[in-house]
N, C-alpha and C. Protein backbone atom coordinates (compact mmCIF):
# COMPACT_ATOMS: atom_id res chain seq x y z
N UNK A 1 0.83 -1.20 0.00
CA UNK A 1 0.00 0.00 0.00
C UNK A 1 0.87 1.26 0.00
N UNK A 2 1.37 1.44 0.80
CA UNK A 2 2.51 2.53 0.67
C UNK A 2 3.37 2.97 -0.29
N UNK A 3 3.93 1.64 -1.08
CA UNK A 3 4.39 1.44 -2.31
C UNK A 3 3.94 1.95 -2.93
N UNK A 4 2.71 1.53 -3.38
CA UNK A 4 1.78 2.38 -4.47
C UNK A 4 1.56 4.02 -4.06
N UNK A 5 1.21 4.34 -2.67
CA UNK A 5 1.04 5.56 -2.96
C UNK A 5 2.09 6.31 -3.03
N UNK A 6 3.29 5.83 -2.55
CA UNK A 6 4.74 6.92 -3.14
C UNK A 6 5.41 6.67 -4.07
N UNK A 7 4.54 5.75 -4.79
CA UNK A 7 4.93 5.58 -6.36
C UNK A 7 4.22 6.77 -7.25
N UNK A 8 2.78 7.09 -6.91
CA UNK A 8 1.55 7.15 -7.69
C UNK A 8 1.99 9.17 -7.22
N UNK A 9 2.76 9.10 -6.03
CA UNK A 9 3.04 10.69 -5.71
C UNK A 9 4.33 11.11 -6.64
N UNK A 10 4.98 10.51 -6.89
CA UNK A 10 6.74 10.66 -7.49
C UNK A 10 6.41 10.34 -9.16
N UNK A 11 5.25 9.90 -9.52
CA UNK A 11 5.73 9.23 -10.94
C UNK A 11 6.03 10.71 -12.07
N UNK A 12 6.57 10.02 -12.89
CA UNK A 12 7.14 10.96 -14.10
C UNK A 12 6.20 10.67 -14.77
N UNK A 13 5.29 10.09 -15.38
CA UNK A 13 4.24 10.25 -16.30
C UNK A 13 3.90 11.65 -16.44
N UNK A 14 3.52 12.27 -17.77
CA UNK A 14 3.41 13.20 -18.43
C UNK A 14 4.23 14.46 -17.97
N UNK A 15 5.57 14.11 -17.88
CA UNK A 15 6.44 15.53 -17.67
C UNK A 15 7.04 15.45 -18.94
N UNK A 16 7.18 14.61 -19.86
CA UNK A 16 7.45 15.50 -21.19
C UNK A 16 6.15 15.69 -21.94
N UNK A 17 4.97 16.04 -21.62
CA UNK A 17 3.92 16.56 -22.33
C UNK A 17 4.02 18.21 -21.67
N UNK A 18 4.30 18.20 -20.02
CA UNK A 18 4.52 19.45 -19.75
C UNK A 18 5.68 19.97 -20.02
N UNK A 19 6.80 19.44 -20.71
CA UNK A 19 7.86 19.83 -21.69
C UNK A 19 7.14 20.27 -22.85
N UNK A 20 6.82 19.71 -23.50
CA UNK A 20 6.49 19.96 -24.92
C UNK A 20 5.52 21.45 -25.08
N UNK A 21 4.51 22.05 -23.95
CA UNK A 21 3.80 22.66 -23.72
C UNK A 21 4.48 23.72 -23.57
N UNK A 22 5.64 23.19 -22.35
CA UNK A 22 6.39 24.92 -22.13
C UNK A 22 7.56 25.40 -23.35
N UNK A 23 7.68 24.39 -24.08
CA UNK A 23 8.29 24.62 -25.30
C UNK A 23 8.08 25.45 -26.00
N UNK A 24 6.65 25.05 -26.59
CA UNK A 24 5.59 25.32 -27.07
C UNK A 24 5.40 26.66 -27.06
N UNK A 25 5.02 27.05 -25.88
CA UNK A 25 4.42 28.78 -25.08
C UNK A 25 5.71 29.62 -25.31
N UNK A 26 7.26 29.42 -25.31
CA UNK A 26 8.01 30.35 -25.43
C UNK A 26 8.90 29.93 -26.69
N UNK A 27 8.45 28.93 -27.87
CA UNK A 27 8.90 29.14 -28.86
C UNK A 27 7.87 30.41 -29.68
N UNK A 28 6.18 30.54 -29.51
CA UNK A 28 5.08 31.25 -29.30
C UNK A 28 5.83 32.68 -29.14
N UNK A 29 6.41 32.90 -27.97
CA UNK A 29 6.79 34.40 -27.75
C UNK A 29 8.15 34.70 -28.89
N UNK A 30 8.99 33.92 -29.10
CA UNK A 30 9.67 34.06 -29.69
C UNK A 30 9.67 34.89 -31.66
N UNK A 31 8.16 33.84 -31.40
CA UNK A 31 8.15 34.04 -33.23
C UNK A 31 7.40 35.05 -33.29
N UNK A 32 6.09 35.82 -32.15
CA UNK A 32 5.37 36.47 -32.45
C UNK A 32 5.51 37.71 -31.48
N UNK A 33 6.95 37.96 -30.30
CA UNK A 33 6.79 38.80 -29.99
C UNK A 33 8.52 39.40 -29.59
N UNK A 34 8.55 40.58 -30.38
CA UNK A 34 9.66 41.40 -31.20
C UNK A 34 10.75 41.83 -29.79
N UNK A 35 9.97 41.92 -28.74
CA UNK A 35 10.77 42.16 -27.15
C UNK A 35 11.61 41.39 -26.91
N UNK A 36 10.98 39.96 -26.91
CA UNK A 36 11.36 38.72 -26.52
C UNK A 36 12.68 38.52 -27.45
N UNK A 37 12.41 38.69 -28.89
CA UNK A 37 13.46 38.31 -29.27
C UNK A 37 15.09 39.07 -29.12
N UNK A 38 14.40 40.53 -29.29
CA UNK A 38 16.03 41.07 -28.59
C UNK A 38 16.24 40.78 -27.52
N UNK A 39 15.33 40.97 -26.42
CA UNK A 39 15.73 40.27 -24.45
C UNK A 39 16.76 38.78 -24.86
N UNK A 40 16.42 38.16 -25.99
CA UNK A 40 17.31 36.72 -25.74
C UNK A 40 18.21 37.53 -26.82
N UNK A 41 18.31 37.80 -27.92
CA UNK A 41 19.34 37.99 -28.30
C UNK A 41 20.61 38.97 -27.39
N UNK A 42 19.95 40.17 -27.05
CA UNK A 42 20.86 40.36 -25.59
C UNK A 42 21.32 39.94 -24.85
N UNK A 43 20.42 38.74 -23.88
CA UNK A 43 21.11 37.94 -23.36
C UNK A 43 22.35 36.90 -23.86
N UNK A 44 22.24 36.36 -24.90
CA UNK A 44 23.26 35.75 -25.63
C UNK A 44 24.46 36.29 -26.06
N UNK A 45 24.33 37.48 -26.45
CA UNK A 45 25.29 38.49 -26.43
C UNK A 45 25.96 38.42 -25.37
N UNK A 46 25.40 38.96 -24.04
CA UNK A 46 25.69 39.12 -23.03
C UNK A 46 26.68 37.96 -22.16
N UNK A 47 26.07 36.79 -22.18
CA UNK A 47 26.47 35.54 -21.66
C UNK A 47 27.94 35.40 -22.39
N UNK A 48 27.65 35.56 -23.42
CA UNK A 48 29.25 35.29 -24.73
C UNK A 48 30.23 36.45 -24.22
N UNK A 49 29.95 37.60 -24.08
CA UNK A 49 30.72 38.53 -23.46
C UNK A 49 31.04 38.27 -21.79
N UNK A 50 30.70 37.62 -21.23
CA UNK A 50 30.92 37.01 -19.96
C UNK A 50 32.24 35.80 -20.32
N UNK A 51 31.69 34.95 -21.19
CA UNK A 51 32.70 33.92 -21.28
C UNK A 51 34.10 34.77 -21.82
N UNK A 52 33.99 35.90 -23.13
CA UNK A 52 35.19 36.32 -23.80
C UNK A 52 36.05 37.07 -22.58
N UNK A 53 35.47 37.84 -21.66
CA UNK A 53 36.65 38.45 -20.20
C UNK A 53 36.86 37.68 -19.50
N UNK A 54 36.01 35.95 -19.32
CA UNK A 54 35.97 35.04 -18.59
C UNK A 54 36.04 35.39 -17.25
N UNK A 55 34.85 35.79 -17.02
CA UNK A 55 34.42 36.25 -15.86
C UNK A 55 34.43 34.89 -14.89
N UNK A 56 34.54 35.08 -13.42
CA UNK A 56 34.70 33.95 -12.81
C UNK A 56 33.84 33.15 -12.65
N UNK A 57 33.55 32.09 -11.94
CA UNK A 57 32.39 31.06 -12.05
C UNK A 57 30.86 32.04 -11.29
N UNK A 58 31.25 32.89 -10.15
CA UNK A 58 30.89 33.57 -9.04
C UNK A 58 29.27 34.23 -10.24
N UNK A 59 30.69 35.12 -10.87
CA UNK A 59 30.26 36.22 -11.79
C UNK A 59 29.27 35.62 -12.98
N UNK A 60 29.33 34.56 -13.38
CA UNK A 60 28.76 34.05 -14.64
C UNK A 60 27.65 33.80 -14.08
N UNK A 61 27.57 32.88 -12.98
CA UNK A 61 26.16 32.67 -12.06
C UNK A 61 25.26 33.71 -11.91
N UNK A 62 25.73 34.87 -11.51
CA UNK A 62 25.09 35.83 -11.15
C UNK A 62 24.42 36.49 -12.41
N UNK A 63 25.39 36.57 -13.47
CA UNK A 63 25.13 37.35 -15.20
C UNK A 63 23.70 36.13 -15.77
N UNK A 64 23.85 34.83 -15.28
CA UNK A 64 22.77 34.26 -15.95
C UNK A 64 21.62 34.00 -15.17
N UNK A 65 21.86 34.13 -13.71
CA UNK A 65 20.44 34.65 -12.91
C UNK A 65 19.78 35.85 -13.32
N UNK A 66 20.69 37.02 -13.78
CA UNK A 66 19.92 38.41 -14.03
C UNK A 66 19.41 38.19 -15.43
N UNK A 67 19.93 37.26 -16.38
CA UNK A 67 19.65 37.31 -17.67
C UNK A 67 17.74 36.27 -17.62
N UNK A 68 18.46 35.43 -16.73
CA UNK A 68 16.90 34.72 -16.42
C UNK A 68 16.16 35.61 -16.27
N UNK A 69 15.89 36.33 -15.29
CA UNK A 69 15.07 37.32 -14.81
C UNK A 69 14.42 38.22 -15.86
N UNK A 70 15.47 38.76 -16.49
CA UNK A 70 14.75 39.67 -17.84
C UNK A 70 13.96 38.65 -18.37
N UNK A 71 13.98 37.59 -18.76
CA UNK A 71 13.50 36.70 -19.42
C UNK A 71 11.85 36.47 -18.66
N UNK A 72 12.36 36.20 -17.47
CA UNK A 72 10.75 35.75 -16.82
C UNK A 72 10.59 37.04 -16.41
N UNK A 73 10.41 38.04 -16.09
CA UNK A 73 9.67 39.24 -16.22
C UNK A 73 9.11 40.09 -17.56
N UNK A 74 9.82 39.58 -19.12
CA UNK A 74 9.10 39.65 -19.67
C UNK A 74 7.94 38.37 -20.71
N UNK A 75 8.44 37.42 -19.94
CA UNK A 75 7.22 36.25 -20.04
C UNK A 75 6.26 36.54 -19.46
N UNK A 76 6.00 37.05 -18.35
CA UNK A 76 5.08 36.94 -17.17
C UNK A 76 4.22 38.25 -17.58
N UNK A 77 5.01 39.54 -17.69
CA UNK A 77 3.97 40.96 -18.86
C UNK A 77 3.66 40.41 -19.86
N UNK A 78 4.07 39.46 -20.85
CA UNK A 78 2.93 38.94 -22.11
C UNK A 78 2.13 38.45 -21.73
N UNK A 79 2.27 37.38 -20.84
CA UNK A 79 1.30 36.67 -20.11
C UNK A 79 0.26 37.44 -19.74
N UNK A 80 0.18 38.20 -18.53
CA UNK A 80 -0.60 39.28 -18.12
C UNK A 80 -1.23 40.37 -19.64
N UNK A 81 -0.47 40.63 -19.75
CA UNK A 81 -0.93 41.35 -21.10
C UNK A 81 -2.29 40.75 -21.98
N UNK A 82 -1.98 39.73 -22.61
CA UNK A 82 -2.99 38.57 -23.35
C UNK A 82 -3.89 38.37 -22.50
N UNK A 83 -3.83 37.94 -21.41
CA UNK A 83 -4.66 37.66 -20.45
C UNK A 83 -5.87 38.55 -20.20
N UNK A 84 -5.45 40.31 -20.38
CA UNK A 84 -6.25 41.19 -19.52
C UNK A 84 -6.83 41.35 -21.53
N UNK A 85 -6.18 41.56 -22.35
CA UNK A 85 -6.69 41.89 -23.33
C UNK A 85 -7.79 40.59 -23.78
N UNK A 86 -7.78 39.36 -23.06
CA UNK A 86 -9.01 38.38 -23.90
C UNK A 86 -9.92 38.44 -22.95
N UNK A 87 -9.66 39.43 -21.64
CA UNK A 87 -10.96 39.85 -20.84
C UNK A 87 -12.01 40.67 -21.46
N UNK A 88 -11.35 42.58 -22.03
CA UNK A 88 -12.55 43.17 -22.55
C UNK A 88 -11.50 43.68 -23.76
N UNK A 89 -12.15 44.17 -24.80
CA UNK A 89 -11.58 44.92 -25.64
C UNK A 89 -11.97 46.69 -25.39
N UNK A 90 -12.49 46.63 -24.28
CA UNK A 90 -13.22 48.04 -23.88
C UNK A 90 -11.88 48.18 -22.99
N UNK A 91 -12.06 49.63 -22.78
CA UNK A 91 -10.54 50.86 -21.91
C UNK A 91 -11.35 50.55 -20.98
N UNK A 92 -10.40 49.74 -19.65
CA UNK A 92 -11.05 49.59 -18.60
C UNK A 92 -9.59 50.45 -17.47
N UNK A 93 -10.11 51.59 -16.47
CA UNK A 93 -8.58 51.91 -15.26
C UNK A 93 -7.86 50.63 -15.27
N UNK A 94 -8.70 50.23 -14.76
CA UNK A 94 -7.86 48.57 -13.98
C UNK A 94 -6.68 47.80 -14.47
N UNK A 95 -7.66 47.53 -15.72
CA UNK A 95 -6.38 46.37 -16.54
C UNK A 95 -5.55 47.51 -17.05
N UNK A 96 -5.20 48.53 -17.34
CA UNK A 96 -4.49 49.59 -17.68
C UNK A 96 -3.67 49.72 -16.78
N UNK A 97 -3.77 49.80 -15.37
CA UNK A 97 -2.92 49.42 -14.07
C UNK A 97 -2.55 48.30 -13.98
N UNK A 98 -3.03 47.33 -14.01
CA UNK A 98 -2.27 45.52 -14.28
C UNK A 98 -1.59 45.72 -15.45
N UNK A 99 -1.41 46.26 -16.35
CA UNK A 99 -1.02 46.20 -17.78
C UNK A 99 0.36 47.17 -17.24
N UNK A 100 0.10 48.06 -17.00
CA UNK A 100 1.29 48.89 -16.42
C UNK A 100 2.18 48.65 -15.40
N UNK A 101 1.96 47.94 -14.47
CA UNK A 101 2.28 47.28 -13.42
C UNK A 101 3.39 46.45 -13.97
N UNK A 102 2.46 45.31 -14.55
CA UNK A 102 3.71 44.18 -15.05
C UNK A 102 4.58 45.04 -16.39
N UNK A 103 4.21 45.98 -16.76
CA UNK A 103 5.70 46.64 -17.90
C UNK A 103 6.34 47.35 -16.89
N UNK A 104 6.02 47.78 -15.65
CA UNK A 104 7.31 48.13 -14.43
C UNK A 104 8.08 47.60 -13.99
N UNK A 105 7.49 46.04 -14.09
CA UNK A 105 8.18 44.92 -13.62
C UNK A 105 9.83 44.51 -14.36
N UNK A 106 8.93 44.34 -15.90
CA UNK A 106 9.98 44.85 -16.42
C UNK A 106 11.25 45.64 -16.73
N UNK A 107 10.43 46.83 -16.21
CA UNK A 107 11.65 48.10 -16.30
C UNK A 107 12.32 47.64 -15.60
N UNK A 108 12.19 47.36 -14.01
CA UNK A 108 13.08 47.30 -12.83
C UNK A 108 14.00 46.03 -13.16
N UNK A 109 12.99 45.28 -13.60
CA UNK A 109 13.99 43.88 -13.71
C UNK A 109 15.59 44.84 -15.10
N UNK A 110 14.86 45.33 -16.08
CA UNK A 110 16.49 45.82 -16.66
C UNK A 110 16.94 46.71 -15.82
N UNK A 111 16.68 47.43 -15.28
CA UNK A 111 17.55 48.63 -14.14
C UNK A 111 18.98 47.80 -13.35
N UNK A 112 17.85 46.56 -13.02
CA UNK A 112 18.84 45.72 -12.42
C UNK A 112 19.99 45.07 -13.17
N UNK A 113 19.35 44.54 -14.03
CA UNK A 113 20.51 43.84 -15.33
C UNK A 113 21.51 44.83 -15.81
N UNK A 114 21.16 45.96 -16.09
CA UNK A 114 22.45 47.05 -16.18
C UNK A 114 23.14 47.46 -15.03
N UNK A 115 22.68 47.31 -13.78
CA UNK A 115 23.62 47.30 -12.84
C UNK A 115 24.73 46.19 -12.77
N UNK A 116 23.95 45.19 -13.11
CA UNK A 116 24.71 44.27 -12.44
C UNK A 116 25.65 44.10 -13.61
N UNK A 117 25.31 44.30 -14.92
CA UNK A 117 26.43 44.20 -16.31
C UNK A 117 27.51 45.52 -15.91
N UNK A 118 26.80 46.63 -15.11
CA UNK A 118 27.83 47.28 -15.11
C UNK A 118 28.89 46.97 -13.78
N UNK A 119 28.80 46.47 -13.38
CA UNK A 119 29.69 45.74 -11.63
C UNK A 119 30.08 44.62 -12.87
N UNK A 120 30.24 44.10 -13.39
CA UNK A 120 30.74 42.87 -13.92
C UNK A 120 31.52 43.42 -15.36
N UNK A 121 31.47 44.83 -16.01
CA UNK A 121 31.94 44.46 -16.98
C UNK A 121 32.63 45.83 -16.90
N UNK A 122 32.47 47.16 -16.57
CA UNK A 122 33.27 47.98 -16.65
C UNK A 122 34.60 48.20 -16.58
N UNK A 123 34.99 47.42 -15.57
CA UNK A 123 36.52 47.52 -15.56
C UNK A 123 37.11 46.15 -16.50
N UNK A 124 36.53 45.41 -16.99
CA UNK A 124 36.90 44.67 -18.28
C UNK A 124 37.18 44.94 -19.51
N UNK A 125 36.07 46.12 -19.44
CA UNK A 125 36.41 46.95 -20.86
C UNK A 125 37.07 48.36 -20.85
N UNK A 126 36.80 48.56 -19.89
CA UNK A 126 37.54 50.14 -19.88
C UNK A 126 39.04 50.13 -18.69
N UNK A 127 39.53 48.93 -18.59
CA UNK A 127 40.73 49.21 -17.81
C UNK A 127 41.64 48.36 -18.38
């Protein structure tokens, strides 16, 4: 009995269907939304310019946590975005404040990413 139920709690059945799904949703942002694709092409940039000063292991960790972040803060404003727009097509305050909200999210999340590119790369390139 036990067997079965910490079998039936742990099993892997359908985690590559929820692969294929999240694939799916951000190959989606990729092809149809123009942000997304510079945020990753930046990031790739970015990451490659980490490896060319060969920044330390410390530093690379940190450059691809902040690069994540841009990434899921602007997944999470499309998300929200689509979301509030298949509510009304009418000017509602609200979703105009949720809509604005998560593009702040955004902002802050790059405020941060240029900080932290600039602690990691200034004196690489300019010394």
């Amino acid at each position: 009995m036990t067997r079965r139920v910490f079998r039936h709690i742990f099993r892997f059945q359908g985690w590559q269907e929820s692969i294929k799904i999240a694939v799916r949703g951000i190959l989606y942002l990729f092809l149809y939304h123009r942000n997304m694709r510079i945020i990753f092409m930046l990031g790739i940039f970015t990451f490659l310019l980490g490896l060319y000063f060969q920044l330390r292991g410390i530093e690379l960790v940190a450059l691809c946590i902040t690069i994540t972040l841009v990434f899921m803060a602007e997944i999470f404003n499309t998300a929200i975005e689509m979301l509030m727009d298949s509510i009304t097509i009418k000017y509602h305050m609200r979703i105009k404040l949720v809509k604005d909200i998560a593009a702040g999210v955004v902002v802050l999340t790059c405020l941060n990413a240029i900080a932290v590119g600039y602690v990691l790369f200034v004196r690489k390139i300019f010394m």
